[in-house]
N, C-alpha and C. Protein backbone atom coordinates (compact mmCIF):
# COMPACT_ATOMS: atom_id res chain seq x y z
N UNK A 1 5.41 7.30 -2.96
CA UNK A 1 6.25 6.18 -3.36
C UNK A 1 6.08 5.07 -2.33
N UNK A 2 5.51 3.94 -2.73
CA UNK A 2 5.44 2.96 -1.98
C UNK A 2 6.95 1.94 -2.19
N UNK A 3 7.24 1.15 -0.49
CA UNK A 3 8.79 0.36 -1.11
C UNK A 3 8.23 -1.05 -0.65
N UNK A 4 8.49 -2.16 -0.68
CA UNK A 4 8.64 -3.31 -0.21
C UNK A 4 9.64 -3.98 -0.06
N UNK A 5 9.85 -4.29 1.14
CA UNK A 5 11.40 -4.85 1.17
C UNK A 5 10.85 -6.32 2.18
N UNK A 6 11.29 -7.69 1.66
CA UNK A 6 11.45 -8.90 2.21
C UNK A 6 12.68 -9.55 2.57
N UNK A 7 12.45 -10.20 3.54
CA UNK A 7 13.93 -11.06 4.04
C UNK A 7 13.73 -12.20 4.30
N UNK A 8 14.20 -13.20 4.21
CA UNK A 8 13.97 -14.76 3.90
C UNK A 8 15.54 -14.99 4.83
N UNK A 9 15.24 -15.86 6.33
CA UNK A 9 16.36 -16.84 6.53
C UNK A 9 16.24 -18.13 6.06
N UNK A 10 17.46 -18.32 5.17
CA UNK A 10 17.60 -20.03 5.00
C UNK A 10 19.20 -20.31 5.36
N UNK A 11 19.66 -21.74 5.27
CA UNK A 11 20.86 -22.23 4.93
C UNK A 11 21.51 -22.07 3.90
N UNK A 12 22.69 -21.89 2.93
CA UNK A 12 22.86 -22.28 1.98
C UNK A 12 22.46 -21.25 0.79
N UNK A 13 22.16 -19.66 1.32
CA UNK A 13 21.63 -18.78 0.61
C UNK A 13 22.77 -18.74 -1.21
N UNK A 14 23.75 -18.52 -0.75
CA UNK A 14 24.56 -18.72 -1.26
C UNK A 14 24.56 -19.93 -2.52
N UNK A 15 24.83 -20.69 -2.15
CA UNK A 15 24.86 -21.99 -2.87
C UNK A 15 23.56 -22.37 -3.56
N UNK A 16 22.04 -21.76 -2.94
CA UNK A 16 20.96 -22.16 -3.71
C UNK A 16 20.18 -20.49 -4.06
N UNK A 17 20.25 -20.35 -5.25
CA UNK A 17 20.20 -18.70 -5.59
C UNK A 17 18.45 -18.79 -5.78
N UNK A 18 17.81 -20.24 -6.33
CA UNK A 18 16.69 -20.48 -6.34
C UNK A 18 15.83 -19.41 -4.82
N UNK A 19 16.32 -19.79 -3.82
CA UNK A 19 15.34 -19.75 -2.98
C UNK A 19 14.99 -17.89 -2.93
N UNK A 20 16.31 -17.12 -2.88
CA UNK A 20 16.24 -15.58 -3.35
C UNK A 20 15.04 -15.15 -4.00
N UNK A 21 15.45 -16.24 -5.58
CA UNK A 21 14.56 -16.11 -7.01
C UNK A 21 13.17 -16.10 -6.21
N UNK A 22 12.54 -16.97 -5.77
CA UNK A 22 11.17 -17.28 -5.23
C UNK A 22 10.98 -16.43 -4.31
N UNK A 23 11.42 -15.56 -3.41
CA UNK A 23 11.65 -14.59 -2.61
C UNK A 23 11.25 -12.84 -3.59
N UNK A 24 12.14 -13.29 -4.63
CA UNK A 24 11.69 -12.06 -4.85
C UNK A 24 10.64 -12.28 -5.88
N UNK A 25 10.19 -13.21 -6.35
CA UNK A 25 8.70 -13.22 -7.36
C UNK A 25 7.81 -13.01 -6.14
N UNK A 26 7.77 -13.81 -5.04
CA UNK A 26 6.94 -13.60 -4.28
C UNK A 26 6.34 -11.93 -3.46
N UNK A 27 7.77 -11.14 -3.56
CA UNK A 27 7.55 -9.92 -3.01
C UNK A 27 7.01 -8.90 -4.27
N UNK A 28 7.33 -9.44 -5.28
CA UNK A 28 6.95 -8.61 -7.01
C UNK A 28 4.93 -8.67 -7.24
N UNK A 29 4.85 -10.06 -6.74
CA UNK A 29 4.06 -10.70 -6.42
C UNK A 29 2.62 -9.87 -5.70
N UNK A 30 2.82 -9.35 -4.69
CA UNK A 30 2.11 -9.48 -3.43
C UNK A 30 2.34 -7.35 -3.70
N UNK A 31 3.52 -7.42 -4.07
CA UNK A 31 3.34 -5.88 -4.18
C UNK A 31 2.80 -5.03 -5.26
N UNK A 32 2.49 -5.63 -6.32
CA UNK A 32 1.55 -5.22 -7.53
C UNK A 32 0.24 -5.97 -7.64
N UNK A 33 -0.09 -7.11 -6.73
CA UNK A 33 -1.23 -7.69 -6.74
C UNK A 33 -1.35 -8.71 -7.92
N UNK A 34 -0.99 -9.07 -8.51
CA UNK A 34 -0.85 -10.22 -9.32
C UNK A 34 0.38 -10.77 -9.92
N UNK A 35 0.53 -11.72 -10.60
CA UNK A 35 1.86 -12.91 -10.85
C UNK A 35 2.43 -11.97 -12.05
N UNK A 36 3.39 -11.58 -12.14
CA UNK A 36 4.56 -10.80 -12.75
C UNK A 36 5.89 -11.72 -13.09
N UNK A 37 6.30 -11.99 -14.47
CA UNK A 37 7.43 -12.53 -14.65
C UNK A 37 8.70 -11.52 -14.16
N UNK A 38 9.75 -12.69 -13.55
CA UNK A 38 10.76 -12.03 -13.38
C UNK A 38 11.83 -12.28 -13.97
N UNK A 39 12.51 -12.03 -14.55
CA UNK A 39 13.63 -12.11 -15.74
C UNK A 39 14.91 -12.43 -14.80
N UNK A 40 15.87 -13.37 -14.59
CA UNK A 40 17.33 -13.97 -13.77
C UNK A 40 17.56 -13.97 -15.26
N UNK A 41 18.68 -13.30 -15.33
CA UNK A 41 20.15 -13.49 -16.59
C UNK A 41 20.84 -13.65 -15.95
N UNK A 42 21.97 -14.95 -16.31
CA UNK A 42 23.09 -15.29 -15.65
C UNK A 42 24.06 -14.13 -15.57
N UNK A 43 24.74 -13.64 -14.17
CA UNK A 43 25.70 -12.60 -13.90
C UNK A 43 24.65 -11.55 -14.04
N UNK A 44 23.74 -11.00 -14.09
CA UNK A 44 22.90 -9.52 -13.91
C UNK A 44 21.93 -9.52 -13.49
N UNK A 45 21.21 -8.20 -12.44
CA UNK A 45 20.75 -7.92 -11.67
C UNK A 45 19.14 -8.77 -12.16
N UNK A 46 18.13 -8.92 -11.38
CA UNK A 46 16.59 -9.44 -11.93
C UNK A 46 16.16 -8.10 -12.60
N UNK A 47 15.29 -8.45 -13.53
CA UNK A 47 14.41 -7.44 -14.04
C UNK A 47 12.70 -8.00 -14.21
N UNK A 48 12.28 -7.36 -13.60
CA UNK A 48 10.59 -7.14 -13.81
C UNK A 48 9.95 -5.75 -14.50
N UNK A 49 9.10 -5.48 -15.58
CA UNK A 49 8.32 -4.68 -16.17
C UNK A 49 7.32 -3.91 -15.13
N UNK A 50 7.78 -2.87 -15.06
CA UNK A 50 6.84 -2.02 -14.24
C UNK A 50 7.01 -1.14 -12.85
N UNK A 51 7.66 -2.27 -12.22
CA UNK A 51 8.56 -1.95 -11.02
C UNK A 51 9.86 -1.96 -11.02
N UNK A 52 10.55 -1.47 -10.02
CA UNK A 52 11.80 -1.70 -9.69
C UNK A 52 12.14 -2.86 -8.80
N UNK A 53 13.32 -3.18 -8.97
CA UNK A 53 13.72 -4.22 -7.87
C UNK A 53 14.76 -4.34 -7.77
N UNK A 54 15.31 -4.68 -6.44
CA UNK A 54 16.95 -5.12 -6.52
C UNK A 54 17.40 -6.43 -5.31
N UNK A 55 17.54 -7.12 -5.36
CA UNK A 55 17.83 -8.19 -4.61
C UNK A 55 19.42 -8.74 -3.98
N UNK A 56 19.48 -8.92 -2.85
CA UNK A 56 20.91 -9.11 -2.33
C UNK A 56 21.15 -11.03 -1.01
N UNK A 57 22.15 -11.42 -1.14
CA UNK A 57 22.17 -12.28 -0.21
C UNK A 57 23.42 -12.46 0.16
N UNK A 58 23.62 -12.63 1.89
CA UNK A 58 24.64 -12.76 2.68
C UNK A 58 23.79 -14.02 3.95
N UNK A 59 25.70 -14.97 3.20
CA UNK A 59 24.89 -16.08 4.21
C UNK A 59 23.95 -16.83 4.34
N UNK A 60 23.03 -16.85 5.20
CA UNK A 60 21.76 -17.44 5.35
C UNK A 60 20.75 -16.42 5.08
N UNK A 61 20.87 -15.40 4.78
CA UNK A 61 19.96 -14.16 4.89
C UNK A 61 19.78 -13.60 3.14
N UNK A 62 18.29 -13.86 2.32
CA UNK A 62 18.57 -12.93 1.46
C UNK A 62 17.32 -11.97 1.62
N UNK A 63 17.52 -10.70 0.67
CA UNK A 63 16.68 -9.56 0.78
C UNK A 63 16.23 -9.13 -0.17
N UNK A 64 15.00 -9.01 -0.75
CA UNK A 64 14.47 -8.00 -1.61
C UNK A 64 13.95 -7.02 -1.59
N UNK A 65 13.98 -5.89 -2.64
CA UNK A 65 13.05 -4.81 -2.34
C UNK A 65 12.33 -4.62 -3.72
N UNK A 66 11.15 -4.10 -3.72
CA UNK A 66 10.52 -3.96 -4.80
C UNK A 66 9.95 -2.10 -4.53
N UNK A 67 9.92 -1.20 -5.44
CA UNK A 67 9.46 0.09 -5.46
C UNK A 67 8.70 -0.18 -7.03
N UNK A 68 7.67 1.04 -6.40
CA UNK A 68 7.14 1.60 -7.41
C UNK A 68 7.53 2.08 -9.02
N UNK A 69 8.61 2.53 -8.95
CA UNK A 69 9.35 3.27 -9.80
C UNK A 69 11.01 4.18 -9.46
N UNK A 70 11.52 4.50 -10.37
CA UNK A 70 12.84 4.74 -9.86
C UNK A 70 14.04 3.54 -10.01
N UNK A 71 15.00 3.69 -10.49
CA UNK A 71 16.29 2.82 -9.55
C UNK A 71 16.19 2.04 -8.44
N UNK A 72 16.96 1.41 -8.04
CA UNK A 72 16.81 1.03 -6.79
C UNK A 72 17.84 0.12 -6.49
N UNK A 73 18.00 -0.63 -5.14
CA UNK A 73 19.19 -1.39 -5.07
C UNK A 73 19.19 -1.12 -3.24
N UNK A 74 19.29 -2.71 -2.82
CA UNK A 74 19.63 -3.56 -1.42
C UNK A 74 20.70 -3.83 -1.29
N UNK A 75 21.17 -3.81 -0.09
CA UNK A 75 22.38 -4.80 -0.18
C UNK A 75 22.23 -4.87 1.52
N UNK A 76 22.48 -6.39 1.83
CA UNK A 76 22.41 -6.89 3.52
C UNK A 76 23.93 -7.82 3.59
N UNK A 77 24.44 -7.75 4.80
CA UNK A 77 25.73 -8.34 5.13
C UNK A 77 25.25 -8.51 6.64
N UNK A 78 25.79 -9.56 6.61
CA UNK A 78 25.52 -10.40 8.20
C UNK A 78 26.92 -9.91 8.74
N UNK A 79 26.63 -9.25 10.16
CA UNK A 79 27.60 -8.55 11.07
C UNK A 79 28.65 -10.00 11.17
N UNK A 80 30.01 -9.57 11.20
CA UNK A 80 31.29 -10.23 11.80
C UNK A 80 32.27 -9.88 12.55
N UNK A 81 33.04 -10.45 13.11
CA UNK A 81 34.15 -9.02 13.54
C UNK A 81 35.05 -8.41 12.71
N UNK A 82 35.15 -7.34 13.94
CA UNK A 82 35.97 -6.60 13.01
C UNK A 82 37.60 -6.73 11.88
N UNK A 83 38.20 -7.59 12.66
CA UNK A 83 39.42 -8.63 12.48
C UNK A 83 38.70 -8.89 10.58
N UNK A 84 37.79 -9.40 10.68
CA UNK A 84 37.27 -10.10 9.05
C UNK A 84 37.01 -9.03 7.99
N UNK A 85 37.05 -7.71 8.47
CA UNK A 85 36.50 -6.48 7.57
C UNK A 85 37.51 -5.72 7.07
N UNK A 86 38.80 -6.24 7.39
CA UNK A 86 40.04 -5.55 7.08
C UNK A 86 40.22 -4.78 5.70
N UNK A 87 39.93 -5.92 5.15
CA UNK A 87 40.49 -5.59 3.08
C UNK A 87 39.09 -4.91 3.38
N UNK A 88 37.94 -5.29 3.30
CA UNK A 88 36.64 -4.26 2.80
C UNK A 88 36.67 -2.87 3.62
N UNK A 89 37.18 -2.74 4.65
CA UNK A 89 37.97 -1.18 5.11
C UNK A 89 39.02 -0.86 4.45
N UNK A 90 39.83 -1.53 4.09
CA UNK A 90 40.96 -0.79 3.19
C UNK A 90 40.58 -0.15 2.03
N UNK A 91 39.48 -0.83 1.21
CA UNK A 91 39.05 -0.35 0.25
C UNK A 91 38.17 1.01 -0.09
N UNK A 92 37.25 1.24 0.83
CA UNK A 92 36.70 2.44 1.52
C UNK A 92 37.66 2.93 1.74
N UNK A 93 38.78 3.09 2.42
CA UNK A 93 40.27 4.65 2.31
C UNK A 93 40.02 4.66 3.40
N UNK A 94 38.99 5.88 3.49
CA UNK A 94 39.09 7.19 3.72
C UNK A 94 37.63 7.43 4.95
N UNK A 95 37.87 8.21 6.04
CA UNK A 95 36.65 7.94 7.54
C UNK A 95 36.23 6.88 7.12
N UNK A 96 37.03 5.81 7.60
CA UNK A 96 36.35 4.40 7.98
C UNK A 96 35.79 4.54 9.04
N UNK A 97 34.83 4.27 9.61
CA UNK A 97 34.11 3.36 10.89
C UNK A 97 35.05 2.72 11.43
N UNK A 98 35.12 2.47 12.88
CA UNK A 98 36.26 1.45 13.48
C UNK A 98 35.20 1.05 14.74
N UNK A 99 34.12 0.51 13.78
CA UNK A 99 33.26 -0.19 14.47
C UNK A 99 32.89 -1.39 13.11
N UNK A 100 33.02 -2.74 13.33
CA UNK A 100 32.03 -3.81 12.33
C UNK A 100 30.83 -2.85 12.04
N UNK A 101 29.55 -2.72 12.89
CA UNK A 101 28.37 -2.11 12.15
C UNK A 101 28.56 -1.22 11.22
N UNK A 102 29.51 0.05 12.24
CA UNK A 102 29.31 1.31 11.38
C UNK A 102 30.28 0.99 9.65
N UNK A 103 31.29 -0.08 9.70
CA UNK A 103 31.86 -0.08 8.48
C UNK A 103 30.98 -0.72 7.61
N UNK A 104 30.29 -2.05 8.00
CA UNK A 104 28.97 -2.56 7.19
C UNK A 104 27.92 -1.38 7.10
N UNK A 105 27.50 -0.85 7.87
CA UNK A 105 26.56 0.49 7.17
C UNK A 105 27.02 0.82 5.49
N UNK A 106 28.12 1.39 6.09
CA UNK A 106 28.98 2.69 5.03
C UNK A 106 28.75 1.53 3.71
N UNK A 107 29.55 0.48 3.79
CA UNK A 107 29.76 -0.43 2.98
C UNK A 107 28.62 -1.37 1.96
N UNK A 108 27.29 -1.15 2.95
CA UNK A 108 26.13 -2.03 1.91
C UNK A 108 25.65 -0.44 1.53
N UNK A 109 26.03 0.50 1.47
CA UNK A 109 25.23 1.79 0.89
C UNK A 109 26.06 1.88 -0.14
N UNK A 110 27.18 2.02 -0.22
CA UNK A 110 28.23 2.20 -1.47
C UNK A 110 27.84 0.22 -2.67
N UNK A 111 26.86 -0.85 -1.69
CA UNK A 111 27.00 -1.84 -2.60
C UNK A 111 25.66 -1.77 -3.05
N UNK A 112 24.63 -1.06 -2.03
CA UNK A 112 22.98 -0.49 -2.98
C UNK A 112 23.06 0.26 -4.23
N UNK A 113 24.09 1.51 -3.94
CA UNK A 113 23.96 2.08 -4.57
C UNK A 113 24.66 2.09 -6.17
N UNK A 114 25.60 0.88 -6.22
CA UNK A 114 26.00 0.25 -7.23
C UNK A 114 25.20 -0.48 -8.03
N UNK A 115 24.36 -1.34 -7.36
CA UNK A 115 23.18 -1.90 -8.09
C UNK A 115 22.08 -0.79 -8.79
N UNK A 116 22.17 0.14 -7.88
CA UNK A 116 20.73 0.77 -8.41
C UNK A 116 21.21 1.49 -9.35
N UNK A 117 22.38 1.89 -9.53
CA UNK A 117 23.04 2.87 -11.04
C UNK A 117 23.32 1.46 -11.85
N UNK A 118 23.54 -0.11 -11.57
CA UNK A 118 22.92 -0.96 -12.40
C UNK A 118 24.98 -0.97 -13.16
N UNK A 119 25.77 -1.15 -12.03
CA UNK A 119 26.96 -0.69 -12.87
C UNK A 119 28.21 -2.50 -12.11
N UNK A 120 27.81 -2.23 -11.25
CA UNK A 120 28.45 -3.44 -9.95
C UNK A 120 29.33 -2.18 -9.51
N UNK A 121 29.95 -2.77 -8.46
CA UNK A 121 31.03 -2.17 -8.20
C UNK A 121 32.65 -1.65 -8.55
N UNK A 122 32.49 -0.75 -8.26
CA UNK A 122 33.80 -0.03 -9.05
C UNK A 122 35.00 -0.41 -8.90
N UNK A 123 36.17 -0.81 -9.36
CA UNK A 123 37.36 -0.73 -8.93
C UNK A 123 37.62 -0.33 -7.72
N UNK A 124 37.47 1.53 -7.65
CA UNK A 124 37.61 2.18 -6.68
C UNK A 124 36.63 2.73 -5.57
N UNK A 125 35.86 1.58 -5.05
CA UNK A 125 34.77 1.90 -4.18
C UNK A 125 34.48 3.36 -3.55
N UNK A 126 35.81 4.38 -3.69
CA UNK A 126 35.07 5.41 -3.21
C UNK A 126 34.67 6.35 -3.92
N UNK A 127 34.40 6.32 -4.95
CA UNK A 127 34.02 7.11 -6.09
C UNK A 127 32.61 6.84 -5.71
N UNK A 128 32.34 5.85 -5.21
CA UNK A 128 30.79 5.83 -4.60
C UNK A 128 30.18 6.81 -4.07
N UNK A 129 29.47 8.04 -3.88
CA UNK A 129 29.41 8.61 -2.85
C UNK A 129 28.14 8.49 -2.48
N UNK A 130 28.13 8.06 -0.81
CA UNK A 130 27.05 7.75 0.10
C UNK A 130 27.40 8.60 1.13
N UNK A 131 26.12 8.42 2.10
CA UNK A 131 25.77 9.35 3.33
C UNK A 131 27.10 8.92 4.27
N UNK A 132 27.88 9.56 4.68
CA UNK A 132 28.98 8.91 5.81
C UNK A 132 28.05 7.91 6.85
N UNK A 133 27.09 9.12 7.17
CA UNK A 133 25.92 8.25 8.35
C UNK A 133 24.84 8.13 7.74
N UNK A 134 24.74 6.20 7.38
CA UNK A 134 23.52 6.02 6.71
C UNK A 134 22.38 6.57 7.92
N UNK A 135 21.08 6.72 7.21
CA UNK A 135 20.35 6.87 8.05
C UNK A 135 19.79 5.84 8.71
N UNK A 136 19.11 6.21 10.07
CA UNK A 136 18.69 4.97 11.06
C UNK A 136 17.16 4.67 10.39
N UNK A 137 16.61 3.44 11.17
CA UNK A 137 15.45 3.04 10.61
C UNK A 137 14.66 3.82 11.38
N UNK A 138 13.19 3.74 10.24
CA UNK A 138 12.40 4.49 10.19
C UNK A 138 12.79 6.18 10.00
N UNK A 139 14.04 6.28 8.85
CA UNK A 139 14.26 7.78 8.28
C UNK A 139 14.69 7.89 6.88
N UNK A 140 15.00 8.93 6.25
CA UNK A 140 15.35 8.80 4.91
C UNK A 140 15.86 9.81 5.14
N UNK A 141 17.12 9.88 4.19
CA UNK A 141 17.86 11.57 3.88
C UNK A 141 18.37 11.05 2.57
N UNK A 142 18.09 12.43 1.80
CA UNK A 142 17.99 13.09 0.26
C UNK A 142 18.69 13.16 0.14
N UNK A 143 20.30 12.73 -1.29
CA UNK A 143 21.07 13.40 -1.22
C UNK A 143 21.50 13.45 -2.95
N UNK A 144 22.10 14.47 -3.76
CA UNK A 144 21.97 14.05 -5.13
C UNK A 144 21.49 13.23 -6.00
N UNK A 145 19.76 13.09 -5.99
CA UNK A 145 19.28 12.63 -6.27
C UNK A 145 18.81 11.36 -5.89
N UNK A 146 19.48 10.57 -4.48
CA UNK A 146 19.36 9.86 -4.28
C UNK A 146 18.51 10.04 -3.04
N UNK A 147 17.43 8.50 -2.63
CA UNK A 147 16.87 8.63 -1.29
C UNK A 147 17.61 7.61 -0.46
N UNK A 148 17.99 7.37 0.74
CA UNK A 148 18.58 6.37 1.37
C UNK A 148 17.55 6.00 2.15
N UNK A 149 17.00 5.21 2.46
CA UNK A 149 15.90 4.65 3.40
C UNK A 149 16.59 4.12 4.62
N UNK A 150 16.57 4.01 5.43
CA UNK A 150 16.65 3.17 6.85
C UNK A 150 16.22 1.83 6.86
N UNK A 151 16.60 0.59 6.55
CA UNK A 151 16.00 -0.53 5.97
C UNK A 151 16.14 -1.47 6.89
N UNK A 152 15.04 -2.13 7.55
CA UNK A 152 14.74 -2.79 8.88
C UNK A 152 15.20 -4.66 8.18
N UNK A 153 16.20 -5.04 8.98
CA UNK A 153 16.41 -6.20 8.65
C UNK A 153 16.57 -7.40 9.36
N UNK A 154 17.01 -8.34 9.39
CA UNK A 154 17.00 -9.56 10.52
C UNK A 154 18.17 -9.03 11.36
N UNK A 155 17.76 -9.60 12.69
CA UNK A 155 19.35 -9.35 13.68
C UNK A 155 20.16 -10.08 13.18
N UNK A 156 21.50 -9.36 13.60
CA UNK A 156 22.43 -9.32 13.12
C UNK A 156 23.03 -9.27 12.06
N UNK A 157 22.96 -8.44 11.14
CA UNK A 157 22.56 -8.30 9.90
C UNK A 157 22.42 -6.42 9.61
N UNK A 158 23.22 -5.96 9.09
CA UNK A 158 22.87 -5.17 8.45
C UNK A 158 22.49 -4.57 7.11
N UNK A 159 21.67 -3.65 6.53
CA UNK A 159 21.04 -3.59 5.35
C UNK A 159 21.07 -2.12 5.02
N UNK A 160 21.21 -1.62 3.44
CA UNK A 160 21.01 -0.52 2.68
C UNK A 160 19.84 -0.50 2.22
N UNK A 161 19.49 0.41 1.51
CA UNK A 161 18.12 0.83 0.66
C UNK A 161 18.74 2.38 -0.04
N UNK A 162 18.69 1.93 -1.46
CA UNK A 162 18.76 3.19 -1.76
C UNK A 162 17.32 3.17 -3.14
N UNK A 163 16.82 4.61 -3.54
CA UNK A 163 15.96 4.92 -4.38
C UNK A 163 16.59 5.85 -4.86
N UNK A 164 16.10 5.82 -6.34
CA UNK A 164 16.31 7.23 -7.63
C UNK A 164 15.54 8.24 -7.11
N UNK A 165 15.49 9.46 -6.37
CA UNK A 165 14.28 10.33 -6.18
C UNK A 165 14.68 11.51 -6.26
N UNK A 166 13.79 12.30 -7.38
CA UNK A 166 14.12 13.53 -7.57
C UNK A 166 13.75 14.43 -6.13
N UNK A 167 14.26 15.81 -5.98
CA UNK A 167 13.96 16.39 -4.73
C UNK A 167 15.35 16.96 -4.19
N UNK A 168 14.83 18.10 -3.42
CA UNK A 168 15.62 18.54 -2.21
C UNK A 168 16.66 17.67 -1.40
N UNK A 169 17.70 18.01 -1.31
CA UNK A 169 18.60 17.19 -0.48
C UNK A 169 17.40 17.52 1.46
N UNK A 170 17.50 16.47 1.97
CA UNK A 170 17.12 17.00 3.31
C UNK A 170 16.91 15.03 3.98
N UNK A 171 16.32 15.59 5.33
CA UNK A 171 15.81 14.34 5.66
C UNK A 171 14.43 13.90 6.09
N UNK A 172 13.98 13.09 6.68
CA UNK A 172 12.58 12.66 6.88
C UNK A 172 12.61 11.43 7.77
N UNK A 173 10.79 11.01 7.48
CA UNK A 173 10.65 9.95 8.14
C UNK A 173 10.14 8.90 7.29
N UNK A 174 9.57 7.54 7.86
CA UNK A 174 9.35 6.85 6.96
C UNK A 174 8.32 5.77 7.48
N UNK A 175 7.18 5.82 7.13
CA UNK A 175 5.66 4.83 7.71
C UNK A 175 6.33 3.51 7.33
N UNK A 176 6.49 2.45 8.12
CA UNK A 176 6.77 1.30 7.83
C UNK A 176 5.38 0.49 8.75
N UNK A 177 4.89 -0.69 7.87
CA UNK A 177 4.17 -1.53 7.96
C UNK A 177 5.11 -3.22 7.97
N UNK A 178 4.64 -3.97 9.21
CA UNK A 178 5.34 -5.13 8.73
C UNK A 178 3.63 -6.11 8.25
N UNK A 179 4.23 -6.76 7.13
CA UNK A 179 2.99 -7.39 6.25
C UNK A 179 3.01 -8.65 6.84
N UNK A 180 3.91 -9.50 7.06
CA UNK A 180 3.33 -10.85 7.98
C UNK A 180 4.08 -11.75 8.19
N UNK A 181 4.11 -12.62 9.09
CA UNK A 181 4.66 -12.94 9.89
C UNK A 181 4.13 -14.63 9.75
N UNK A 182 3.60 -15.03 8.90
CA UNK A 182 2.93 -16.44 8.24
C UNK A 182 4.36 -17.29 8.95
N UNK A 183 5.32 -17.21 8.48
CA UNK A 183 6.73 -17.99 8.76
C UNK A 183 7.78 -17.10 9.30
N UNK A 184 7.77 -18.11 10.18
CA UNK A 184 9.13 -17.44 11.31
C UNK A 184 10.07 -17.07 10.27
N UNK A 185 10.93 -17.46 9.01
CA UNK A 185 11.89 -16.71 8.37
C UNK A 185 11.68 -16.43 7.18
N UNK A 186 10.39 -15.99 7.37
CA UNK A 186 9.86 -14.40 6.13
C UNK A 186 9.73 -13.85 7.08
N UNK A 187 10.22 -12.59 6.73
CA UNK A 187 9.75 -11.41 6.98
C UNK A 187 9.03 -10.29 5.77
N UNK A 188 8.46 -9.06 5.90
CA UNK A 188 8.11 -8.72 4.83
C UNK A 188 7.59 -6.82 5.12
N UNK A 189 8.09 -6.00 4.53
CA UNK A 189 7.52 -4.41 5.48
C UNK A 189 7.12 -3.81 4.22
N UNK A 190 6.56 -2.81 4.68
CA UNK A 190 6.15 -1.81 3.46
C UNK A 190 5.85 -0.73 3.92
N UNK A 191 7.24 -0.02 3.10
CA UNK A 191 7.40 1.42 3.59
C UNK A 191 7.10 2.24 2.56
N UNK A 192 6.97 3.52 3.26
CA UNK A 192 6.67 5.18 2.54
C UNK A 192 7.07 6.16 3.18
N UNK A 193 7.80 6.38 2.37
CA UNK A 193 8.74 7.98 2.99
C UNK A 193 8.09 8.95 2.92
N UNK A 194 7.90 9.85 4.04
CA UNK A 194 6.85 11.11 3.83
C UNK A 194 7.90 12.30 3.93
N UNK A 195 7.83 12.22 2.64
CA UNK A 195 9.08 13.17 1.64
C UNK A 195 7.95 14.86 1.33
């Protein structure tokens, strides 16, 4: 299973959804080797024929990932303090983190993994069930069907990765390649879990 995951800093991520859009044709792009339409419906996730993809933006920071096949689903949140994470800890219940990172971990894995079941988020966010401890980069751990990747992202900034993958619950590692470095705010990796 090959993954591709890109990150684009701009201003205004938010307010201009365009620049995402071009972000992720470009990573759809470059990871199947030729120009692939990508389908934006107002309010729902992108869709491209062939691959998977799931796309996320916080702030100045957005992220794509493109896989082979399978489900799939990103989600990146730019670190804040902790004071600002209140309601999005309340909502999680239950072993919160009483750290900003570790609650953004917990929190973009329960918002990957909403995208990649293709549902948004639930009422009751903990019906989600994710790894308590996402895994660190460069690892993956298996868990009901799901793969969680370790997903390398801009500082300050943290990021999910989840995949559909049949298999053994367990954990691993994961070959990451960074593809280039043309512009200081692209980034661009390509990973494979050696599952």
């Amino acid at each position: 299973m090959r993954i591709s995951v890109w990150s684009h800093r701009a201003p205004n991520q938010r307010r201009s959804p365009e620049i995402a859009r071009d972000l992720l044709r470009r990573a759809v792009a470059e990871h199947v080797r030729r120009d692939v339409p990508v389908l934006h419906r107002p309010g729902r996730a992108p869709a491209v024929r062939d691959v998977a993809v799931s796309l996320s933006r916080s702030d100045d920071v957005a992220m794509c990932v493109v896989a082979d096949s399978g489900a799939v689903g990103i989600d990146v949140e730019r670190l804040r303090p902790w004071e600002d994470l209140a309601d999005m800890a309340s909502l999680i219940g239950y072993a919160v983190p009483r750290d900003a990172p570790g609650l953004l971990a917990l929190w973009t894995c329960k918002e990957a993994l909403a995208k990649a079941l293709g549902t948004g988020l639930p009422d009751d966010v903990r019906t989600l069930e994710t790894p308590q401890d996402p895994p660190e980069a460069k690892t993956w751990a298996r868990s009901n069907g799901w793969l969680w990747v370790g997903c390398p992202c801009e500082a300050g900034c943290v990021a999910a990765l989840v995949v559909a993958s049949a298999g053994p619950d367990g954990h691993g590692t994961v070959d990451i390649t960074e593809l280039r470095q043309s512009d200081a705010d692209l980034r661009a990796w390509t990973m494979t879990p050696r599952l």
